[in-house]
Protein backbone atom coordinates (compact mmCIF):
# COMPACT_ATOMS: atom_id res chain seq x y z
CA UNK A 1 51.22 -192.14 35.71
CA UNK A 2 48.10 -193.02 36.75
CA UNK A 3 48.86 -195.83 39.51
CA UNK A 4 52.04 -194.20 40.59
CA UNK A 5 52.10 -190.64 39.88
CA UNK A 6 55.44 -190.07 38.98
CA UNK A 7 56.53 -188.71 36.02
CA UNK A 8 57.89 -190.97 33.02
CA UNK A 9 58.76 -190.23 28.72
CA UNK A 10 56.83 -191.23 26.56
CA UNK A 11 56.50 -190.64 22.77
CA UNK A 12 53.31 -188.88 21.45
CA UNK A 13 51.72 -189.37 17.69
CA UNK A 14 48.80 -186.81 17.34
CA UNK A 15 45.59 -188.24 15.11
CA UNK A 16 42.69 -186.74 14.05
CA UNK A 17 40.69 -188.48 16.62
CA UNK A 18 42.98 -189.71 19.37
CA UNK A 19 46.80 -188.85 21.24
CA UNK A 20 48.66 -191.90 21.11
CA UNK A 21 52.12 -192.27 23.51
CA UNK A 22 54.30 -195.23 23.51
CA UNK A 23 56.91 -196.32 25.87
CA UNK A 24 60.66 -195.64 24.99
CA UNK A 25 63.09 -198.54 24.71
CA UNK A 26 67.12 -197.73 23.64
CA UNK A 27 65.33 -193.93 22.91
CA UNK A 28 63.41 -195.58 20.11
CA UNK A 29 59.55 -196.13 20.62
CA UNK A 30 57.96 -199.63 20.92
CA UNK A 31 55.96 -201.02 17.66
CA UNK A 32 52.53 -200.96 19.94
CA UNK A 33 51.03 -197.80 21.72
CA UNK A 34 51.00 -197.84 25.53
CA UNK A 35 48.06 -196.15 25.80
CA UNK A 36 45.54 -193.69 23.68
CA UNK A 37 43.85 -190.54 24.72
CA UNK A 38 40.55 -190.26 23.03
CA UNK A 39 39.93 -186.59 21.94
CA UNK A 40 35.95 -186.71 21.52
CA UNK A 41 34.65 -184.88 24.07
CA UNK A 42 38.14 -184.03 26.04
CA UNK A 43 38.85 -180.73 27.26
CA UNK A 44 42.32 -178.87 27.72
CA UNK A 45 44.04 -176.57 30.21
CA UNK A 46 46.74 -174.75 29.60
CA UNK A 47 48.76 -174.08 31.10
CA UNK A 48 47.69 -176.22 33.88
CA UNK A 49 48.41 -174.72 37.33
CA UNK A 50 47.99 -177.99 39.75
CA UNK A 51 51.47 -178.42 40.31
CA UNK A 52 53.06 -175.56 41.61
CA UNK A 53 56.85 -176.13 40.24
CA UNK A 54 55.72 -177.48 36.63
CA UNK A 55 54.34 -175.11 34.60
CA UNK A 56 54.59 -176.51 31.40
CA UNK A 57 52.15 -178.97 31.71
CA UNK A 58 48.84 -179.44 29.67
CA UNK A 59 45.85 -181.12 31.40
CA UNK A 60 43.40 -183.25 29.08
CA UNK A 61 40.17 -184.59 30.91
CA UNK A 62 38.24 -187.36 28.75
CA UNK A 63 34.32 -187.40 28.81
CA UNK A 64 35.06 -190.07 31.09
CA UNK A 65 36.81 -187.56 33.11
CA UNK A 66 39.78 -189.71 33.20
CA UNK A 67 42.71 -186.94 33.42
CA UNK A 68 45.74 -186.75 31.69
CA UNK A 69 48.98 -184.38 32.82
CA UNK A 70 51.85 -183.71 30.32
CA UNK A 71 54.49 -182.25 30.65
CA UNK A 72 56.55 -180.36 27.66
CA UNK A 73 60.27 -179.30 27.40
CA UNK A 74 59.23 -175.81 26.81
CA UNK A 75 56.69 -172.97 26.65
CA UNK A 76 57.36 -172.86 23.07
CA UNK A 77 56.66 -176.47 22.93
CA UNK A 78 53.89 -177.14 25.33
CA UNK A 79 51.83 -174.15 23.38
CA UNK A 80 52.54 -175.50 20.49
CA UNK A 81 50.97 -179.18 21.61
CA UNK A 82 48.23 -177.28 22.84
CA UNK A 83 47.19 -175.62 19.83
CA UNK A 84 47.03 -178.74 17.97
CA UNK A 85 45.62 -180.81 20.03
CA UNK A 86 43.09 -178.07 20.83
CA UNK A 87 42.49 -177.96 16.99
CA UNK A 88 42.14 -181.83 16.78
CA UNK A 89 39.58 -181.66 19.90
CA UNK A 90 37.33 -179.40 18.12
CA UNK A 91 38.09 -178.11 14.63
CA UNK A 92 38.19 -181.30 13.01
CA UNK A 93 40.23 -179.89 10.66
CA UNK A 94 44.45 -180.10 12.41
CA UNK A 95 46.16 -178.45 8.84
CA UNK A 96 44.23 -176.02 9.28
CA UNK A 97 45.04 -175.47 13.12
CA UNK A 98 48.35 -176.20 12.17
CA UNK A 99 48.82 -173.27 9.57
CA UNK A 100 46.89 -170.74 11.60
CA UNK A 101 49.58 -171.27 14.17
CA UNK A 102 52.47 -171.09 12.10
CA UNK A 103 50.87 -167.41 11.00
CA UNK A 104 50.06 -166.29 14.54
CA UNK A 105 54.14 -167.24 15.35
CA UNK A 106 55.74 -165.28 11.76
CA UNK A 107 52.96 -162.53 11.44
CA UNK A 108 54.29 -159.44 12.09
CA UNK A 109 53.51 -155.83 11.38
CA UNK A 110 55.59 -153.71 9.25
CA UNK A 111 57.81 -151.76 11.88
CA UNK A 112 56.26 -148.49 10.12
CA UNK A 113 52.74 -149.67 11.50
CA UNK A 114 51.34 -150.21 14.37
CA UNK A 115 47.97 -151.01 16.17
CA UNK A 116 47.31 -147.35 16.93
CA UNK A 117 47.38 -146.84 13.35
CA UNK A 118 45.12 -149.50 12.10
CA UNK A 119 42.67 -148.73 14.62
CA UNK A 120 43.07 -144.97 13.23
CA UNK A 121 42.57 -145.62 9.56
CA UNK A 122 39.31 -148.10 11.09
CA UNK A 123 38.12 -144.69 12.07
CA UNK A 124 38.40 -142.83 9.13
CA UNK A 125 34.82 -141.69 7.65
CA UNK A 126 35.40 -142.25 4.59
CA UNK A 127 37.52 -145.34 4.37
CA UNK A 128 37.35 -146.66 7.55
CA UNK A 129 35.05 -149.79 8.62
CA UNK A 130 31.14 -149.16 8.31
CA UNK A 131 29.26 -148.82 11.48
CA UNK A 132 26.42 -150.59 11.15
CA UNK A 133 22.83 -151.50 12.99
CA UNK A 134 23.19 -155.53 13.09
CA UNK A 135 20.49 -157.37 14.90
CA UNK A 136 21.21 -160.96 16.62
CA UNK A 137 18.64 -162.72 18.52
CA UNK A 138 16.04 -160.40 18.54
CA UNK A 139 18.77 -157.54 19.90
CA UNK A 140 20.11 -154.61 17.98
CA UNK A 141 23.60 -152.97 18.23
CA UNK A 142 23.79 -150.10 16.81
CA UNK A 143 27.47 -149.39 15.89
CA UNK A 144 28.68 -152.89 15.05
CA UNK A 145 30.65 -154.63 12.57
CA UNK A 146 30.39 -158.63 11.35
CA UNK A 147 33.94 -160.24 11.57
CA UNK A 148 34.15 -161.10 8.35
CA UNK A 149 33.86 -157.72 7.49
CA UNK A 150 36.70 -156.56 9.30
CA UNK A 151 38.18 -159.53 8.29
CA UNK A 152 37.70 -157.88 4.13
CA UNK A 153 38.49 -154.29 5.19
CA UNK A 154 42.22 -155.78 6.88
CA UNK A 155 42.69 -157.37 3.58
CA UNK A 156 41.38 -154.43 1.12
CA UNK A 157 43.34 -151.87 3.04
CA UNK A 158 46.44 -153.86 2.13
CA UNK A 159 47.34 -154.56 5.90
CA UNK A 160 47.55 -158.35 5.60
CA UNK A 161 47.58 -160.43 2.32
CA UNK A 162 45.34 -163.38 3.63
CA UNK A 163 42.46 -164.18 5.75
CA UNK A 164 44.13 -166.52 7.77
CA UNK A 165 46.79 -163.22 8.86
CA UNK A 166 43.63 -161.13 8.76
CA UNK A 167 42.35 -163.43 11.35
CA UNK A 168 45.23 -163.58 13.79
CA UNK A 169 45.57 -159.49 13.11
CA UNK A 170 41.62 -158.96 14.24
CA UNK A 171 42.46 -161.17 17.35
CA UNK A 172 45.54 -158.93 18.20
CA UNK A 173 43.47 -156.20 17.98
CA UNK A 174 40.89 -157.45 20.66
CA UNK A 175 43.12 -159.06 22.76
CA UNK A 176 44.89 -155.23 23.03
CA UNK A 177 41.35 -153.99 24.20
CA UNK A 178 40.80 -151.90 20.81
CA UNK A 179 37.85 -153.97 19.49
CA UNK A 180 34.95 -156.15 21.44
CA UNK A 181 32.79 -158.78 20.50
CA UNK A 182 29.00 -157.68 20.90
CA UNK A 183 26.38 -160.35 21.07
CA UNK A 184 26.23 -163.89 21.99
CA UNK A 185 28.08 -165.44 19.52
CA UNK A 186 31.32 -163.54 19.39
CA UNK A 187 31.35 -163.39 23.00
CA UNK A 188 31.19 -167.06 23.48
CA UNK A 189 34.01 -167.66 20.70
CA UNK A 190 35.99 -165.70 23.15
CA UNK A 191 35.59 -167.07 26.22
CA UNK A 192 35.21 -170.65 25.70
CA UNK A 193 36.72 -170.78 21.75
CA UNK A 194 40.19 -172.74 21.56
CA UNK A 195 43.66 -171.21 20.73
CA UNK A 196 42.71 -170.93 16.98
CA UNK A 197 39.03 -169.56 17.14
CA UNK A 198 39.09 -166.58 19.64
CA UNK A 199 38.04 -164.11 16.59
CA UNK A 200 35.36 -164.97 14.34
CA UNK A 201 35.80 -164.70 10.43
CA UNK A 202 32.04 -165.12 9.89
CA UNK A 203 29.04 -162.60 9.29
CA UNK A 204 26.76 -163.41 12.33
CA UNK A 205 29.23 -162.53 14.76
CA UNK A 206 29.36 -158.98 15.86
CA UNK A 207 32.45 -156.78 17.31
CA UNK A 208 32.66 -153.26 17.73
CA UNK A 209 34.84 -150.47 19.26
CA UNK A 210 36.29 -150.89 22.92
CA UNK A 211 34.96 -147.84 25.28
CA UNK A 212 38.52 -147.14 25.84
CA UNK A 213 39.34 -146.76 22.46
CA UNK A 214 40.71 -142.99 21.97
CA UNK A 215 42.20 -141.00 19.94
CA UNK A 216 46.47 -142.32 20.38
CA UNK A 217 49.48 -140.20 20.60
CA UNK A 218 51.31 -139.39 17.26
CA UNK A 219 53.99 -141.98 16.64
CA UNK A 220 56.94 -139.85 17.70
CA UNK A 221 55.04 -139.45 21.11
CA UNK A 222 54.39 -142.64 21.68
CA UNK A 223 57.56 -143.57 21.51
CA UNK A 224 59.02 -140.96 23.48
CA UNK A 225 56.41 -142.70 26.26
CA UNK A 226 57.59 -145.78 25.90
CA UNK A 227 61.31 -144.66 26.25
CA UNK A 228 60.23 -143.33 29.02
CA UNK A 229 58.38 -145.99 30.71
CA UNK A 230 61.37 -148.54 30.22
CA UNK A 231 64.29 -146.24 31.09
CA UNK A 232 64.23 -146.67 34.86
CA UNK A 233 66.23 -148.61 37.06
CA UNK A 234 65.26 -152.79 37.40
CA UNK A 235 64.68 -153.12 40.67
CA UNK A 236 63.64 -156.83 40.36
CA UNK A 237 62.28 -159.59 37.91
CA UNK A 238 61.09 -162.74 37.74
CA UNK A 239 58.62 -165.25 35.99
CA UNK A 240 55.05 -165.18 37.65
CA UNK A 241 52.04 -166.41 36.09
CA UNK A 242 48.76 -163.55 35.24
CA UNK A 243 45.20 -163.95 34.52
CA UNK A 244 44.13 -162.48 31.20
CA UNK A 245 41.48 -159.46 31.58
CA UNK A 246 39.17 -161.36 28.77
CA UNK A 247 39.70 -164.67 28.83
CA UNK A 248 40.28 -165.32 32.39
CA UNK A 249 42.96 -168.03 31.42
CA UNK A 250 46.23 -167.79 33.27
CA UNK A 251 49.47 -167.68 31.33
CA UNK A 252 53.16 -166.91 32.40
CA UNK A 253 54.91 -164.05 32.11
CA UNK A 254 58.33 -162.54 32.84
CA UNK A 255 57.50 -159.26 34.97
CA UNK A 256 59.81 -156.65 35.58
CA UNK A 257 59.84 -154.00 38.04
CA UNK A 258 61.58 -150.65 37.34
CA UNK A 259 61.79 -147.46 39.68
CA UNK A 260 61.85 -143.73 38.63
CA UNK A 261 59.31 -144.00 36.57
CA UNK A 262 57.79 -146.39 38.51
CA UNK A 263 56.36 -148.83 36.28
CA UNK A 264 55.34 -152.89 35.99
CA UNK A 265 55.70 -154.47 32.77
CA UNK A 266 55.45 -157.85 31.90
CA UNK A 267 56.65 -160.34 28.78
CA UNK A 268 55.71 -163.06 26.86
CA UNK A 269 58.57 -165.67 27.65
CA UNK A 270 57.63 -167.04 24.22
CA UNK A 271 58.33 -164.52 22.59
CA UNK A 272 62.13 -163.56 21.23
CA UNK A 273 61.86 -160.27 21.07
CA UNK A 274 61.94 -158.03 24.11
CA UNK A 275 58.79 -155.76 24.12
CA UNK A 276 56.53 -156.26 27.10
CA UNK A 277 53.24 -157.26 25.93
CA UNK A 278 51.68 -154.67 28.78
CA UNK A 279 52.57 -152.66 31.34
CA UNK A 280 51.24 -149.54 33.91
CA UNK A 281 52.65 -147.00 36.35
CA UNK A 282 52.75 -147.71 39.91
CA UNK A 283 51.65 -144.54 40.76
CA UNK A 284 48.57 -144.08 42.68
CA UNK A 285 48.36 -148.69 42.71
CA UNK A 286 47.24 -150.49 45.36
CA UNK A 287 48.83 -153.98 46.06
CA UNK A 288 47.80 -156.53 48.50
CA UNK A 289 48.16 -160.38 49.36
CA UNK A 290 44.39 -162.25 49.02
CA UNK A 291 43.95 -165.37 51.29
CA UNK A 292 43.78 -169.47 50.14
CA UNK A 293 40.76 -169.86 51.94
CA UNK A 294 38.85 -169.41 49.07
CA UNK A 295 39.04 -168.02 45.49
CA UNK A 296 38.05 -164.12 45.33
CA UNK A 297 35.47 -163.00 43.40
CA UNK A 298 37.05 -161.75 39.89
CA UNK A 299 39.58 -164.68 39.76
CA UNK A 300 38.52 -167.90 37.94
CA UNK A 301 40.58 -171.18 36.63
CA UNK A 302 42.77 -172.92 38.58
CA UNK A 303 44.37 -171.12 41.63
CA UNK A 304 47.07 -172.69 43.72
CA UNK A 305 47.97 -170.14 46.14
CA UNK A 306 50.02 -167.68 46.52
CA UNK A 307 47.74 -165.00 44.77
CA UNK A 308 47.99 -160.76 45.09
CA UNK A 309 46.13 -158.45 43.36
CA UNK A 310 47.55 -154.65 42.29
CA UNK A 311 44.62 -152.33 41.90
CA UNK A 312 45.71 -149.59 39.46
CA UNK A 313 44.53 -145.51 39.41
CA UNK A 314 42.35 -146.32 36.87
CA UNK A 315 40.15 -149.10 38.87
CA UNK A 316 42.00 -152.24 36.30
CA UNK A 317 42.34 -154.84 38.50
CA UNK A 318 45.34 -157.32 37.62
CA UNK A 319 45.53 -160.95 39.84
CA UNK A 320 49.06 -162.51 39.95
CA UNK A 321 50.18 -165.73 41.60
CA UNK A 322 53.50 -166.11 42.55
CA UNK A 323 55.74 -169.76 42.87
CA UNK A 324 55.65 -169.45 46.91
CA UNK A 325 54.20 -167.07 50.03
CA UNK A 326 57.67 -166.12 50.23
CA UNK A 327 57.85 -164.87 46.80
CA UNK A 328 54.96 -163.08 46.87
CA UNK A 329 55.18 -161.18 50.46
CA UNK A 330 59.12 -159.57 48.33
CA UNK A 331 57.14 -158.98 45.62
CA UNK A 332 54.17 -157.44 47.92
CA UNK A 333 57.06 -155.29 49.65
CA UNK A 334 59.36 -154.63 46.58
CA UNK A 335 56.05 -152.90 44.76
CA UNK A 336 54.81 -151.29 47.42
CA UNK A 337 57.86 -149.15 47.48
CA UNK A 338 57.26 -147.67 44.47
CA UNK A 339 53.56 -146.63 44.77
């Protein structure tokens, strides 16, 4: 509410242009809209962090900067609300949105593929991607590819049977640190782009390799490693929300801490399966509580608190806010254990 600030039901209807939300009377809507939420010029956060012991709720500021907080009955839910409103915001175009988002929840890979491979076969000198000089605003980079050229090689290699899948497979593939965008546009797309337009189909924006890209383990290895890294013994878990190493947003996640091997992981609570979307070895990590007076450099969005930062062997910095201090000084404590 925006006199009161307490929290009350209301029923939203999504337009092209505007978020209408009526009042609830018997649990049917009224005939007339409360209110309306005009989508020109609004912006969205989620998830919103301002209130510690919600986080399902989406933030919508007006060009009026009039804000909006809502709260949804899920993650499953509120990211779904965000998508589409996200798509009404700024596509233009919400079946679009809408479809793209059905693809990016039922796309899978075959089980008898994975990333590793793709990014293999994007290798391969003969029918792998072209490497290519590509010049954008006066700048040249040398070994580059357009998006919608990787966007036609997914699809003529026969690993997805649509753009739209090609699309949301591209974006899986930068958002696991194999591929980059290069150059202004493709950089911007993924920074500031919405939920649906992280990855560019188009042929002025550029991507290319990751640094760390190299040469993976065969497939038997690889899983032998990951065996490995999730057969120790839980020594806690819980649901703390991350910061993303591109995007900067901040997103929950179920973490769970296992001993001999000592290793984090953490999970997309979203998600039904139970794969960790990333994880590293304790060993060699450093792990320490950063202040409230002030938001370190490396961290942006909003913070409310309650932030550490684990330092891995490698120099990859990872920034974590827990629910409480006391949450995360046993966190602090339990990890430090293990390092």
């Amino acid at each position: 509410g925006h006199i009161v600030h307490n929290w009350k039901a209301r029923w939203f209807v999504l337009l092209q242009d505007k978020l209408l939300y009526y009042k609830l009377d018997g649990g049917r809507k009224e005939p007339s809209p409360k209110g309306r939420i005009i989508l020109d010029g609004c912006t969205i956060t989620c998830p919103c962090l301002e209130y510690e012991n919600r986080p399902l709720v989406i933030k919508l500021k007006t060009k009026t900067n009039t804000e909006y907080f809502l709260e949804s009955c899920s993650r499953e839910e509120r990211d779904s609300w965000a998508l589409d409103i996200t798509g009404a915001i700024h596509a233009g175009h919400p079946v679009q949105i809408q479809q793209l988002h059905r693809l990016k929840n039922s796309f899978k890979l075959p089980s008898n593929i994975s990333l590793n491979h793709i990014v293999d076969k994007m290798h391969d000198n003969s029918n792998g991607i072209k490497l290519i000089p590509n010049m954008e605003q006066g700048n040249t980079y040398k070994e580059s590819f357009t998006g919608s050229a990787l966007v036609d090689w997914l699809i003529s290699s026969n690993f997805v049977a649509s753009r739209f899948e090609a699309v949301t497979l591209a974006s899986m593939l930068m958002e696991e640190n194999f591929t980059k965008p290069v150059g202004a546009r493709s950089t911007e797309a993924m920074r500031n782009g919405d939920l649906a337009e992280q990855f560019l189909d188009d042929s002025t924006a550029l991507y290319t390799f990751a640094e760390s890209y190299k040469r993976k383990l065969s497939s038997r290895e690889e899983l032998h490693l990951h065996i490995l890294e999730l057969s120790g013994t839980i020594v806690k878990q819980g649901y703390l929300v991350k910061q993303g190493h591109k995007r900067k947003n901040w997103k929950v996640r179920r973490f769970v801490l296992r001993a001999d091997p000592a290793f984090l992981h953490y999970y997309d609570p979203t998600k039904e399966e139970n794969r960790p979307v990333g994880g590293f070895s304790l060993r060699g990590c450093l792990v320490s509580a950063l202040e409230d007076n002030g938001v370190p450099t490396g961290v942006k969005g909003n913070v409310q608190g309650n932030l550490f930062k684990i330092i891995t062997k490698n120099d990859v910095h990872y920034y974590i806010q827990a629910s409480s201090k006391a949450e995360r000084a046993q966190w602090i404590e339990a990890i430090k254990r293990l390092t």
